[in-house]
C-alpha atoms as a PDB file:
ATOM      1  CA  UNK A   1      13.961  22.865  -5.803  1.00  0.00           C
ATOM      2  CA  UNK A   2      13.252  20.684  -9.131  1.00  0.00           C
ATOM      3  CA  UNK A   3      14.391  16.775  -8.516  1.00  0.00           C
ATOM      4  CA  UNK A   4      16.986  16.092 -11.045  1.00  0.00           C
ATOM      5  CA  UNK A   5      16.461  12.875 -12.842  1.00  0.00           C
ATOM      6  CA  UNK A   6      19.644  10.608 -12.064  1.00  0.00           C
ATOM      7  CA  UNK A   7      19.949   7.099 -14.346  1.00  0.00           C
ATOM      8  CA  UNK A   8      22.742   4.944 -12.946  1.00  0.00           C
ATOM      9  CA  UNK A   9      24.002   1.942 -14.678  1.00  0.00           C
ATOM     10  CA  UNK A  10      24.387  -0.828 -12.480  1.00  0.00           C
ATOM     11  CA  UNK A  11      27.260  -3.470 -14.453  1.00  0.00           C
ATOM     12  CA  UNK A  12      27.212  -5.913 -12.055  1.00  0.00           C
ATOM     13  CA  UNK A  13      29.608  -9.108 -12.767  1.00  0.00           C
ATOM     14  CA  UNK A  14      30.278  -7.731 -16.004  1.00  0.00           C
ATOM     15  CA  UNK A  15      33.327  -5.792 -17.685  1.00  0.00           C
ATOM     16  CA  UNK A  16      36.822  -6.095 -17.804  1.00  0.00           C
ATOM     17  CA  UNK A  17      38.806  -3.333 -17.662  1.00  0.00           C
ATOM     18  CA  UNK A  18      40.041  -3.109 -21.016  1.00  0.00           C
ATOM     19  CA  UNK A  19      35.713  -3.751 -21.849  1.00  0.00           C
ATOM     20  CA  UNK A  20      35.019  -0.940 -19.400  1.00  0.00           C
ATOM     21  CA  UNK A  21      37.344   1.387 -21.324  1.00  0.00           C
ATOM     22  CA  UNK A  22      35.285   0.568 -24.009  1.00  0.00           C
ATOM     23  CA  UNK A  23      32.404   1.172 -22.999  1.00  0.00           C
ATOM     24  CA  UNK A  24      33.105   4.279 -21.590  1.00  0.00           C
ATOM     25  CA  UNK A  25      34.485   5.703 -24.652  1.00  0.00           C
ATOM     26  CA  UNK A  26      31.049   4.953 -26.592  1.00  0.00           C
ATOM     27  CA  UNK A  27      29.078   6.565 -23.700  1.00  0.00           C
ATOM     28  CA  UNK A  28      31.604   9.713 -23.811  1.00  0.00           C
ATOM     29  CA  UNK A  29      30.501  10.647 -27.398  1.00  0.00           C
ATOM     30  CA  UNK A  30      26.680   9.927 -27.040  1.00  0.00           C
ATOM     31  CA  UNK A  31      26.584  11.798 -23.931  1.00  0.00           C
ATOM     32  CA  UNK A  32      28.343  14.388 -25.123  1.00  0.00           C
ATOM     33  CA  UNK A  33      25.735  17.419 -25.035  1.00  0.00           C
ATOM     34  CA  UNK A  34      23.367  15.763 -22.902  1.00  0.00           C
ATOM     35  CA  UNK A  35      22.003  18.168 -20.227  1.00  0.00           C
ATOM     36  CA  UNK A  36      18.863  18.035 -17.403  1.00  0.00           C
ATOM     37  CA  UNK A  37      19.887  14.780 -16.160  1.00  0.00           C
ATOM     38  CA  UNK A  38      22.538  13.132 -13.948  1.00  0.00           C
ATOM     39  CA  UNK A  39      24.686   9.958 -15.025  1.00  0.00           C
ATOM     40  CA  UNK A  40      26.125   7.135 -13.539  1.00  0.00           C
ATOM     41  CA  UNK A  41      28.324   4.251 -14.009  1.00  0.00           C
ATOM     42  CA  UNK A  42      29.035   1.008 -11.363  1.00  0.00           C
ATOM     43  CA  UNK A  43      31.062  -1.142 -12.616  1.00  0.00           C
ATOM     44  CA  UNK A  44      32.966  -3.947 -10.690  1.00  0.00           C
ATOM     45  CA  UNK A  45      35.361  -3.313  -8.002  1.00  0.00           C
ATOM     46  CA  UNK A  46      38.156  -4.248 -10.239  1.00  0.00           C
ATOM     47  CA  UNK A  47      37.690  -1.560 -12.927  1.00  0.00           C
ATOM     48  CA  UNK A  48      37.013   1.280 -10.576  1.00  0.00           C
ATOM     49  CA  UNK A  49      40.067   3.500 -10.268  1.00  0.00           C
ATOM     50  CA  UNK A  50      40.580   2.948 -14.125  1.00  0.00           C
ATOM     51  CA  UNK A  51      37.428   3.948 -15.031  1.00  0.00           C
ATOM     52  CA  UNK A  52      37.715   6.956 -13.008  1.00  0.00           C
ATOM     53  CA  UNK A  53      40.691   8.039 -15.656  1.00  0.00           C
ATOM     54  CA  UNK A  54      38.707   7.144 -18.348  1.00  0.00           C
ATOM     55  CA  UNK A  55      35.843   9.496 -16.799  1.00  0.00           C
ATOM     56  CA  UNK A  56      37.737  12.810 -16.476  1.00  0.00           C
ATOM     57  CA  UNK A  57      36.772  15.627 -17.782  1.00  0.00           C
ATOM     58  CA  UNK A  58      32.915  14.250 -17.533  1.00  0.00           C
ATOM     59  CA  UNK A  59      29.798  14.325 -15.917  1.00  0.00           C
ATOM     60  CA  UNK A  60      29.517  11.002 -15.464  1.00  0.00           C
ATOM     61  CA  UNK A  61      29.800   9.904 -11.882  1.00  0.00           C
ATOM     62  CA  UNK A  62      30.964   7.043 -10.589  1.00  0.00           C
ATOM     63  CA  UNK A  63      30.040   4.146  -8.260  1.00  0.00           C
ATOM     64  CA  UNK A  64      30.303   1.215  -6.576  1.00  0.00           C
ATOM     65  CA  UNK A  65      27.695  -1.495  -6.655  1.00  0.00           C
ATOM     66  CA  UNK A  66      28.315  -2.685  -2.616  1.00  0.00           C
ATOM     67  CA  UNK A  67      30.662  -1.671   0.400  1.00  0.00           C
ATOM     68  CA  UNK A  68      30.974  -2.786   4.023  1.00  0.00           C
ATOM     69  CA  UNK A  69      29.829  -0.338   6.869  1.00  0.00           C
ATOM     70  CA  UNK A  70      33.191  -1.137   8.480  1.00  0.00           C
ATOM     71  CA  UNK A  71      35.944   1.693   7.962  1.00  0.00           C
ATOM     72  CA  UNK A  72      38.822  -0.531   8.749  1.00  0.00           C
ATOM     73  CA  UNK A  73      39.665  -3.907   9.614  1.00  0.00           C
ATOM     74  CA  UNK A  74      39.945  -7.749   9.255  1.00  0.00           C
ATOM     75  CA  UNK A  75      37.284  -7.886   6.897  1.00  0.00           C
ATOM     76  CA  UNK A  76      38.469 -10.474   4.746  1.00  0.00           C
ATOM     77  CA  UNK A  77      37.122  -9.859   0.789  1.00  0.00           C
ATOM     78  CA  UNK A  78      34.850  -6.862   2.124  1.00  0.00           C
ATOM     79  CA  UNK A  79      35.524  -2.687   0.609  1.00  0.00           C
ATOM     80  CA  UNK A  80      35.708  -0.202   2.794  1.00  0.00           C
ATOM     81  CA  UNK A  81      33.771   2.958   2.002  1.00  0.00           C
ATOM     82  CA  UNK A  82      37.276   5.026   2.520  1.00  0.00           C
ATOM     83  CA  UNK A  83      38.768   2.666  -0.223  1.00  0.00           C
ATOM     84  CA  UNK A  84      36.170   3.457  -2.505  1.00  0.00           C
ATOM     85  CA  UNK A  85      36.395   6.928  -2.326  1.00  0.00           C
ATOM     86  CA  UNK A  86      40.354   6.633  -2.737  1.00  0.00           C
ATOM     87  CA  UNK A  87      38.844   5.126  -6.458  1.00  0.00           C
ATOM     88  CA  UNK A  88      37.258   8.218  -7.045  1.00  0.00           C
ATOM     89  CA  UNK A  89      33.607   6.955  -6.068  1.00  0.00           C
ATOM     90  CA  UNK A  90      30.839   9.315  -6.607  1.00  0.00           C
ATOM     91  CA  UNK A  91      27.668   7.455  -5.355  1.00  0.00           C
ATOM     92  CA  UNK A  92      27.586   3.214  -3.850  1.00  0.00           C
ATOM     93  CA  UNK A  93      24.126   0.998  -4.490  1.00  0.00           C
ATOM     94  CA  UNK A  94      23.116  -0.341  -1.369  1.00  0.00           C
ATOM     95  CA  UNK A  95      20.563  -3.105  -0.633  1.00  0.00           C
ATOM     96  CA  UNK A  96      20.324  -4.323  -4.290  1.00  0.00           C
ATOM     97  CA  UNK A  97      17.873  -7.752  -4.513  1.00  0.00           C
ATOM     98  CA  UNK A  98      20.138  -9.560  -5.206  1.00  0.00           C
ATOM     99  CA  UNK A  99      22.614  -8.817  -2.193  1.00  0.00           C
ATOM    100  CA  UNK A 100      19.352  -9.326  -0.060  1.00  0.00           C
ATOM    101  CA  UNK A 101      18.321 -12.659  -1.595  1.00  0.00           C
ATOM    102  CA  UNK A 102      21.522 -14.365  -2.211  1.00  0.00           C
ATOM    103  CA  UNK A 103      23.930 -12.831   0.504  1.00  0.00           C
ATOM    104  CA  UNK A 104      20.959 -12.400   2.853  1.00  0.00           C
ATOM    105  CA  UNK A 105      21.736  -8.714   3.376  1.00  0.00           C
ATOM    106  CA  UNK A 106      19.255  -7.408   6.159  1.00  0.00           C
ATOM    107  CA  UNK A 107      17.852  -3.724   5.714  1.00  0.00           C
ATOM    108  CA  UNK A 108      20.067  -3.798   9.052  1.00  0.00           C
ATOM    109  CA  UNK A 109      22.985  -3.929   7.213  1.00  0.00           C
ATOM    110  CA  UNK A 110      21.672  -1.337   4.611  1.00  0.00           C
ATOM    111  CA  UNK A 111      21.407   1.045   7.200  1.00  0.00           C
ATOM    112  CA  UNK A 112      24.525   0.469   8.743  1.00  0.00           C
ATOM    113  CA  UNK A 113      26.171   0.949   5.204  1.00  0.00           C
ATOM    114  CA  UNK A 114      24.064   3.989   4.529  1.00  0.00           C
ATOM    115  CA  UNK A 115      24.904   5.873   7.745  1.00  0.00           C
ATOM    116  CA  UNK A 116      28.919   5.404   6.720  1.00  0.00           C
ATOM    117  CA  UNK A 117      28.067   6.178   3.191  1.00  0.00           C
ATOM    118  CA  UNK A 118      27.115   9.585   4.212  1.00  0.00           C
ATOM    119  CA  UNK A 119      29.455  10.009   6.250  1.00  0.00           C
ATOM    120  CA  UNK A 120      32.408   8.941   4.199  1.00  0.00           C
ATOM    121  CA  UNK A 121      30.910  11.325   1.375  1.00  0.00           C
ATOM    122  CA  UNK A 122      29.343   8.390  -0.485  1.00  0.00           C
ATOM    123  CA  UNK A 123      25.596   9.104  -2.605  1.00  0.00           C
ATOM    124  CA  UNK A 124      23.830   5.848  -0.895  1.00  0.00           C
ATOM    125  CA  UNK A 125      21.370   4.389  -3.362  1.00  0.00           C
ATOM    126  CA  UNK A 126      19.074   2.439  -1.208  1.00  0.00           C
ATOM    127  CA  UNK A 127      17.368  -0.381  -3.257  1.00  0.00           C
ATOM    128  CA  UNK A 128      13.852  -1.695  -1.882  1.00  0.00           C
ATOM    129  CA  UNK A 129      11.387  -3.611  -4.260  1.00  0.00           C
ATOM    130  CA  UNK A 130       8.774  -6.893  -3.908  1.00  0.00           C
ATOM    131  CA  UNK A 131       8.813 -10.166  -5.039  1.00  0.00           C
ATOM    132  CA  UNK A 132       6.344 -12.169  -7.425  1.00  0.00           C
ATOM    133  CA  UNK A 133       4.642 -13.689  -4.285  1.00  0.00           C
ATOM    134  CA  UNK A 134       4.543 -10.420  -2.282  1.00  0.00           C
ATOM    135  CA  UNK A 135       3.041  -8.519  -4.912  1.00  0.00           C
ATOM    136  CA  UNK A 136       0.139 -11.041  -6.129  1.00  0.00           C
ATOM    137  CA  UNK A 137      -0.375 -11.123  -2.272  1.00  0.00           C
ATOM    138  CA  UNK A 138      -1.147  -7.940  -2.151  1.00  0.00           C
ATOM    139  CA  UNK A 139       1.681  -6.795   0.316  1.00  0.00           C
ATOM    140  CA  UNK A 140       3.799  -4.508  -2.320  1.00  0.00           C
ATOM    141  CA  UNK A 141       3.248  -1.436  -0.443  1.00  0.00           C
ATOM    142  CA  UNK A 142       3.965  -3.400   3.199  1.00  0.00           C
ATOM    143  CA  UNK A 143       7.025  -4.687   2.323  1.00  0.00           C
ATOM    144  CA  UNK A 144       8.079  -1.848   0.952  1.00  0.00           C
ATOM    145  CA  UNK A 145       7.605  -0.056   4.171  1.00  0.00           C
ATOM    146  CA  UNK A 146       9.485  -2.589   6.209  1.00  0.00           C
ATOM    147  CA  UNK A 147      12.257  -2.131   3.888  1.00  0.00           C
ATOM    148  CA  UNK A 148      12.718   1.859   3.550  1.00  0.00           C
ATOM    149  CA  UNK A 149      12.076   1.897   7.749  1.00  0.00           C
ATOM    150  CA  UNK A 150      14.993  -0.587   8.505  1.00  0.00           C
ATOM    151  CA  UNK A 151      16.833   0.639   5.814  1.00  0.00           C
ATOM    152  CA  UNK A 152      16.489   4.136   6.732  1.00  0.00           C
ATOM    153  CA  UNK A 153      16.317   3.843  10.183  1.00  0.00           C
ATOM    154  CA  UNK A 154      19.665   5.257  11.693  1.00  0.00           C
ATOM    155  CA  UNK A 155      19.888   8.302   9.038  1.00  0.00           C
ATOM    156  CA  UNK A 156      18.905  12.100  10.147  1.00  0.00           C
ATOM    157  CA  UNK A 157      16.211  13.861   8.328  1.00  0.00           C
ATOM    158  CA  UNK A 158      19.002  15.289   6.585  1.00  0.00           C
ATOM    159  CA  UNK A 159      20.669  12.377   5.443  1.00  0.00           C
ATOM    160  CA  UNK A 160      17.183  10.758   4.867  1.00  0.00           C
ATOM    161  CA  UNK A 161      16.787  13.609   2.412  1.00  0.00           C
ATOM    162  CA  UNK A 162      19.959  13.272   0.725  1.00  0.00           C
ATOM    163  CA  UNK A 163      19.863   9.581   0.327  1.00  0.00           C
ATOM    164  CA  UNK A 164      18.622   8.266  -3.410  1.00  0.00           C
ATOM    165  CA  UNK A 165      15.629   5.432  -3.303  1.00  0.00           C
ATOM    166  CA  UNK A 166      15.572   2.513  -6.409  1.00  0.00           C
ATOM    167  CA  UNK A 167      12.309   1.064  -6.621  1.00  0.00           C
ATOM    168  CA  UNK A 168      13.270  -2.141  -7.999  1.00  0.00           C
ATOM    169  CA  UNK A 169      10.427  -4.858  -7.748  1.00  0.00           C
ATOM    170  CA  UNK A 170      12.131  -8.484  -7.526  1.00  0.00           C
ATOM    171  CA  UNK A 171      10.045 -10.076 -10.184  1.00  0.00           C
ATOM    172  CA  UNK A 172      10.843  -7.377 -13.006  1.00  0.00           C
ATOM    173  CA  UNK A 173      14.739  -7.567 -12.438  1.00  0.00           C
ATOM    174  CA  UNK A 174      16.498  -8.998 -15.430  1.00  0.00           C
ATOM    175  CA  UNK A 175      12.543 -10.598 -16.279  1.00  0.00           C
ATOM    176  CA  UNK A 176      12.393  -8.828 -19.096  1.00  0.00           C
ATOM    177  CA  UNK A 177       8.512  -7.915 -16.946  1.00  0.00           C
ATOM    178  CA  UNK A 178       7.803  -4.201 -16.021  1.00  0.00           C
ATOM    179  CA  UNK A 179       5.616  -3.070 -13.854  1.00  0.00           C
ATOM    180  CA  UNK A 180       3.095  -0.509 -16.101  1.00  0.00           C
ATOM    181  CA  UNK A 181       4.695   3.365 -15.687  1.00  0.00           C
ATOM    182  CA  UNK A 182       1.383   3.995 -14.116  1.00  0.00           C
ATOM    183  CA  UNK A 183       1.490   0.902 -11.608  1.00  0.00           C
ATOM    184  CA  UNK A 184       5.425   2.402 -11.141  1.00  0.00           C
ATOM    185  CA  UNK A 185       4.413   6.117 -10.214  1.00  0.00           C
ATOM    186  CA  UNK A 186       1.745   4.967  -7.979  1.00  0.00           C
ATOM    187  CA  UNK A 187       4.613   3.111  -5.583  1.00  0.00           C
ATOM    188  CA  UNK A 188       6.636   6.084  -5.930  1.00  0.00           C
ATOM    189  CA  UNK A 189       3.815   8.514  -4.698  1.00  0.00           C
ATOM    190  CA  UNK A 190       2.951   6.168  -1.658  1.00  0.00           C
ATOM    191  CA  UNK A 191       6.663   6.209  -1.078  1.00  0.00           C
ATOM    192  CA  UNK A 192       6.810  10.031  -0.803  1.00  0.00           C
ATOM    193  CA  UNK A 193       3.869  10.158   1.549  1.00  0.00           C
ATOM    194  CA  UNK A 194       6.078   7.524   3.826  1.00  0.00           C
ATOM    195  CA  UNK A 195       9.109   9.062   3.545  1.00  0.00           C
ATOM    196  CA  UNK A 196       6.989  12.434   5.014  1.00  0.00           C
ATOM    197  CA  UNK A 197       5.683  10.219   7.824  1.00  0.00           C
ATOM    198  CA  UNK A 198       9.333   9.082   9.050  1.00  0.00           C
ATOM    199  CA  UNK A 199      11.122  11.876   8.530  1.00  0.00           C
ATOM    200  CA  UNK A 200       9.351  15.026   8.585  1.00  0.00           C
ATOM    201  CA  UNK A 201       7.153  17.192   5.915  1.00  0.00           C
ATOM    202  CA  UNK A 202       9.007  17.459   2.342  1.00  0.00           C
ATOM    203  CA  UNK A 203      11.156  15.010   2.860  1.00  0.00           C
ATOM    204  CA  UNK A 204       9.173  12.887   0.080  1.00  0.00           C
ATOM    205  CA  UNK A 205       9.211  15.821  -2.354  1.00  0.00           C
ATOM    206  CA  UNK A 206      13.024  15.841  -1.709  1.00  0.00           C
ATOM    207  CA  UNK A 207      14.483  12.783  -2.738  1.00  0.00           C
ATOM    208  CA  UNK A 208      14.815  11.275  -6.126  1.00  0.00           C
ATOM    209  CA  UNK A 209      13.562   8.071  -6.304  1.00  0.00           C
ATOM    210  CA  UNK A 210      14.633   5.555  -9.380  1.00  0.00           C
ATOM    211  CA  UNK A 211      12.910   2.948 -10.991  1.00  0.00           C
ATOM    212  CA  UNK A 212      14.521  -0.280 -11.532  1.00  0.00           C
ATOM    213  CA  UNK A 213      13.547  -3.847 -13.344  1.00  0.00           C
ATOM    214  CA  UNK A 214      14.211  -3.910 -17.123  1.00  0.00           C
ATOM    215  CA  UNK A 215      14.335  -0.792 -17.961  1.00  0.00           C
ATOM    216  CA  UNK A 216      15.881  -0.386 -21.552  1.00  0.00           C
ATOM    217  CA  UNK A 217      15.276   1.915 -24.315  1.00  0.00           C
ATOM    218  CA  UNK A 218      11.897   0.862 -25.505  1.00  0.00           C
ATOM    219  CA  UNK A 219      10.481   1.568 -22.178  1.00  0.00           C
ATOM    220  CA  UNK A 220      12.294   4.064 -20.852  1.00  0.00           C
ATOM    221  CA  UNK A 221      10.474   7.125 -21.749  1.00  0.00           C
ATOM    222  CA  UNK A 222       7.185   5.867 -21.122  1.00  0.00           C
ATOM    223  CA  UNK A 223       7.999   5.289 -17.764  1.00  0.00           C
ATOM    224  CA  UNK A 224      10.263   8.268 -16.905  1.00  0.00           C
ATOM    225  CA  UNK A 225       7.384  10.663 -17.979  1.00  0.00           C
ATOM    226  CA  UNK A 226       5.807  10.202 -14.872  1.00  0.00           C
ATOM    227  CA  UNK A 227       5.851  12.723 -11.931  1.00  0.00           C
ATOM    228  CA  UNK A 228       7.067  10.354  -9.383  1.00  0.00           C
ATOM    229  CA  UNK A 229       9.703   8.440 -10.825  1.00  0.00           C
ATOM    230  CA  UNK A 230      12.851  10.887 -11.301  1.00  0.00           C
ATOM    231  CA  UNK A 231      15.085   8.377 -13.032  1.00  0.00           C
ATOM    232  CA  UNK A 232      16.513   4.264 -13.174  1.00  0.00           C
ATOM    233  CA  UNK A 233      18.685   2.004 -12.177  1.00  0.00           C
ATOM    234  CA  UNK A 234      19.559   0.323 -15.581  1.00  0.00           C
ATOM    235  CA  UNK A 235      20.759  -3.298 -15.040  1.00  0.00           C
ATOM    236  CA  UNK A 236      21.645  -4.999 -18.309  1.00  0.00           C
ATOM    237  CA  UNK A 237      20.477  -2.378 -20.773  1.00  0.00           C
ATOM    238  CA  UNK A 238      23.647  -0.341 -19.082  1.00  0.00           C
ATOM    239  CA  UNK A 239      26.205  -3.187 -20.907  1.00  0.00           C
ATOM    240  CA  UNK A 240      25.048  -1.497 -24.524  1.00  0.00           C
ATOM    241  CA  UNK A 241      26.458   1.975 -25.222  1.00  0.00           C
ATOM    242  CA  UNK A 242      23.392   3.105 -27.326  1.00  0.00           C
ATOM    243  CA  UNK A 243      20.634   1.404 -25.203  1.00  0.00           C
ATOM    244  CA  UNK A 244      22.080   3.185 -22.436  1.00  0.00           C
ATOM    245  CA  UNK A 245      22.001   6.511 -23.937  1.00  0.00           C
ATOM    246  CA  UNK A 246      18.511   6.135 -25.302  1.00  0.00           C
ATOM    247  CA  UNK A 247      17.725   5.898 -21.820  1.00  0.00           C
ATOM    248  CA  UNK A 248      19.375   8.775 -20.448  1.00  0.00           C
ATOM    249  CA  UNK A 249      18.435  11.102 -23.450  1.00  0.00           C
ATOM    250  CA  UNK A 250      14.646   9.544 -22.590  1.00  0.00           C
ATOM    251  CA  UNK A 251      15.122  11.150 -18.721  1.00  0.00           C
ATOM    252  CA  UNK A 252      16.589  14.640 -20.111  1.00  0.00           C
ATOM    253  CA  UNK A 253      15.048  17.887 -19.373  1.00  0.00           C
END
């Protein structure tokens, strides 16, 4: 079966919820028609269950941009992945960069929020990606490894399969940088041929793996052309209505 390109916005600290509604209503009419391609929206916390309104009667999904692996408890400030679905959540971005780098999440913790993500009902997109240093160093491809192995490592074949992979190198987030789309596939292909050696032939053809790191509409096509990259996760470009779009309508088949 045909991978179905998936481009997920990922708000971040952005958007109130009278913004969000705004937002929303601009995406609404450009996406009107579109078809071929899956669509999704994460903004903050506060703006999910009112977004969800303002989503009916859409294709757009919905998600949440972090959750705790806990289903209950004295968590103080964390989301549980029960709560999120209670909002209406579609799909929850796990393991972004920057919950690695400045909240020192551990692919540990990835895991452990993947596993309940699945089975709370939850899409997991699982971020991995390189820094500057790592790549120039030549270790793209090893610590990309390290991170899809711990990050994967208590899901089944089947949830393994079902689970969405960003490819979001560190040094192109927000950088305005981009890795070339050719430079882009070639990660994506190694990552297929991994995927096969942890969990079992096919599994790499299987899942849909993003691209993320400034993608915006001048890009976008370019890099969404190639075989191996079946989609993005769209950082600030997703704050823009029309950039947005362009960048859905460039992943539409």
């Amino acid at each position: 079966m045909a991978r179905v390109p998936f481009i997920a916005g990922n708000w971040k600290m952005h958007k109130t919820v009278p913004e969000a509604f705004a937002l929303l209503r601009a995406l609404k009419v450009k996406l009107a028609d579109v078809e071929g391609v899956r669509v999704g929206v994460a903004p903050p916390a506060t703006a999910l269950r009112e977004c969800k309104v303002a989503l009916k009667e859409t294709k757009i999904l919905l998600g949440a941009q972090n959750m705790s692996h806990e289903e209950k408890g004295a968590f103080t400030g964390e989301i549980a992945p029960g709560m999120l679905k209670d909002c209406g959540c579609d799909f929850v971005i796990l393991g972004h960069s920057e919950r690695r780098t400045l909240y020192h999440e551990t692919d540990l913790d990835v895991t452990r929020k993947a596993k309940t993500a699945h089975r709370t009902g939850l899409l997991p997109i699982v971020c991995v990606g390189e820094t500057l240093a790592e790549r120039e160093g030549g270790k793209t491809k090893d610590v990309v490894q390290t991170q899809i192995k711990g990050s994967l490592a208590l899901l089944t074949p089947e949830e393994a399969r079902a689970t969405v992979i960003a490819y979001e190198p560190v040094w192109a987030i927000g950088t305005g940088k981009n890795a070339t789309p050719a430079d882009a596939d070639e990660v994506h292909r190694w990552i297929r041929g991994f995927l096969d050696a942890q969990f079992g032939a096919g599994t790499g053809e299987a899942v849909v793996i993003q691209y993320g790191g400034s993608v915006k509409a001048e890009n976008a096509k370019a890099l969404l052309s190639e075989p191996n990259i079946d989609g993005a996760l769209v950082g600030g470009a997703s704050l823009d209505a029309e950039g947005f779009a362009a960048i859905v309508l460039a992943a539409a088949r």
